[in-house]
Protein backbone atom coordinates (compact mmCIF):
# COMPACT_ATOMS: atom_id res chain seq x y z
CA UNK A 1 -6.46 -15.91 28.28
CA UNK A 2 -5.25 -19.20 27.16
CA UNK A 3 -3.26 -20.10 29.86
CA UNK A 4 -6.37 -19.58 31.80
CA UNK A 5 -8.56 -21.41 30.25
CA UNK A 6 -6.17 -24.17 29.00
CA UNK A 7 -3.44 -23.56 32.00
CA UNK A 8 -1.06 -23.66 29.02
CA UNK A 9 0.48 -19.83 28.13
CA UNK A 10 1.40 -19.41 24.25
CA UNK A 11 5.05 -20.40 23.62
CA UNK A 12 7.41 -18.13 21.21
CA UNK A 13 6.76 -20.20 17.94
CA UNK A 14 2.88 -21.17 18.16
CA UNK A 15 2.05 -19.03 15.54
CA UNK A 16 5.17 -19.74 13.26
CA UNK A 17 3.43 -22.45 11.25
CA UNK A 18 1.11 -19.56 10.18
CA UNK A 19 3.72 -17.10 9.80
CA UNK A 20 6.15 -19.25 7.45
CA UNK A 21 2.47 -19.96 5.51
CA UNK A 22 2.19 -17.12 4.83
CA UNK A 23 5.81 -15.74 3.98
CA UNK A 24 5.96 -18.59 1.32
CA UNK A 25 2.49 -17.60 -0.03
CA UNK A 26 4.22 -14.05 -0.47
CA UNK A 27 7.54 -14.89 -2.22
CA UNK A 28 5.99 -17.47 -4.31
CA UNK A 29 3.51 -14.63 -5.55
CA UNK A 30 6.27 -12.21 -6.07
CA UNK A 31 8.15 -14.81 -7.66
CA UNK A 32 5.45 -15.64 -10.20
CA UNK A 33 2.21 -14.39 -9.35
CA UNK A 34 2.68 -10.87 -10.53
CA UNK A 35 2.24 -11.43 -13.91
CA UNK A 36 -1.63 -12.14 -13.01
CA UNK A 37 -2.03 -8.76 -12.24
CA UNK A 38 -3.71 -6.00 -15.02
CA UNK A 39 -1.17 -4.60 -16.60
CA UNK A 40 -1.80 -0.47 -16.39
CA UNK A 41 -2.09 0.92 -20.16
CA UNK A 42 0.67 3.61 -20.85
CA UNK A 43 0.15 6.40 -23.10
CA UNK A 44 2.26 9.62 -23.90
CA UNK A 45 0.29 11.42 -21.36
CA UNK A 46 0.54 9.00 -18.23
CA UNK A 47 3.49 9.95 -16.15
CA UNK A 48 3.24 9.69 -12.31
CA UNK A 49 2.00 13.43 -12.30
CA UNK A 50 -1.03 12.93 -14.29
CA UNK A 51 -2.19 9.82 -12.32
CA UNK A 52 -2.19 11.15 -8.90
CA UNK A 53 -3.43 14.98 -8.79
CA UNK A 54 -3.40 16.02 -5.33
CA UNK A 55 -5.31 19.31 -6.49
CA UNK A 56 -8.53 17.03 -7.03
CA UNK A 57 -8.44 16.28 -3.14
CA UNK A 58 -7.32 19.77 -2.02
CA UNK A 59 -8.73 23.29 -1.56
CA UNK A 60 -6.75 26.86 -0.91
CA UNK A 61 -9.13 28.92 0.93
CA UNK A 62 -8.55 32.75 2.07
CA UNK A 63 -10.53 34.60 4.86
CA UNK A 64 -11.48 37.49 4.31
CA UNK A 65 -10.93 40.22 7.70
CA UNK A 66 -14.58 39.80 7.81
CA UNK A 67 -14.97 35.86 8.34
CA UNK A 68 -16.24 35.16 11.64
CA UNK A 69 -13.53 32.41 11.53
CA UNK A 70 -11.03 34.63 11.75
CA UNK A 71 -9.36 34.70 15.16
CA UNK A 72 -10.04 30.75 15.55
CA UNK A 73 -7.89 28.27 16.36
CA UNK A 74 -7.35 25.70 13.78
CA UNK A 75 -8.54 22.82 16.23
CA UNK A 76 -12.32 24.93 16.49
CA UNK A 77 -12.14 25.41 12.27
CA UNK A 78 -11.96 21.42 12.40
CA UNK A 79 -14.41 20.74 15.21
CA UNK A 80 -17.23 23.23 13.41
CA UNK A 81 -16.53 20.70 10.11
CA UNK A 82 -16.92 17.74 11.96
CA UNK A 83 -13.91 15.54 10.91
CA UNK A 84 -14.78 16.84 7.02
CA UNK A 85 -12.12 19.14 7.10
CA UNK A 86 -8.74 19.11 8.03
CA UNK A 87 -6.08 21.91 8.22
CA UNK A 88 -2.89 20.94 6.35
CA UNK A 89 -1.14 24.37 6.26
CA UNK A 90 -1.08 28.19 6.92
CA UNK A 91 0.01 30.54 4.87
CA UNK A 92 0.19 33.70 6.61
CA UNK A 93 2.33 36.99 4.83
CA UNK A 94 3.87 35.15 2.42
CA UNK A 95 5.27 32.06 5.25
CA UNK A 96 3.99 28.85 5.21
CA UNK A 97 3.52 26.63 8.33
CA UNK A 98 2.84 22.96 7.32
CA UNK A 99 0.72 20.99 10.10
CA UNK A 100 -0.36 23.56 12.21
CA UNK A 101 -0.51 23.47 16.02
CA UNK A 102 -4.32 22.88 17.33
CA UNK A 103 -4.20 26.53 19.28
C-alpha cells in the first residue's frame, strides 16, 4: 500500500526504531520496574494448587441411555450449546480420549 501511494515499498529496518523502543522499555522494566508491581500475600494455605482450581471452570457430566444426546457427535453437542460448551474429553468404559474428534 505504501509503495503505492508513496511509490516507496517499506525497507527491512523501518520499523526498527520502534522495535529497539520498545525492547529497551522491556529490559529496563525487568531490570527495575518489577518491584512496582503488588506483591501477592502468601499464607500457609496458598500453594499453586489452591490459586488456580480448574474444577471451578469444569463440569463431569454422564448421559444417561435415555438422553436424546446420546448417539451425537461431539461437534452437534457443541453446536446445540452455541459456543457455551466445549467437549474436552470422553470417558467411555473406563478409557479416556482427551480432545475428541468432531464426528
Amino acid at each position: 500500500m505504501r509503495e503505492t501511494i508513496t511509490g516507496e515499498p517499506f525497507r527491512m529496518f523501518d520499523f526498527a526504531p520502534v522495535g529497539i523502543g520498545l525492547a529497551v522499555a522491556g529490559v529496563i522494566f525487568l531490570t527495575v520496574g518489577w518491584r512496582l508491581l503488588p506483591t501477592i500475600k502468601r499464607g500457609a494455605g496458598a500453594t499453586p494448587e489452591t490459586r488456580f482450581s480448574i474444577e471451578d471452570y469444569t463440569t463431569e457430566v454422564r448421559l444417561p441411555a435415555s438422553s436424546p444426546y446420546v448417539g451425537r457427535t461431539v461437534r452437534e453437542l457443541e453446536a446445540l450449546a452455541d459456543g457455551d460448551v466445549a467437549v474436552a474429553a470422553i470417558i467411555r468404559e473406563g478409557y479416556r480420549r482427551y480432545i475428541p474428534a468432531g464426528h
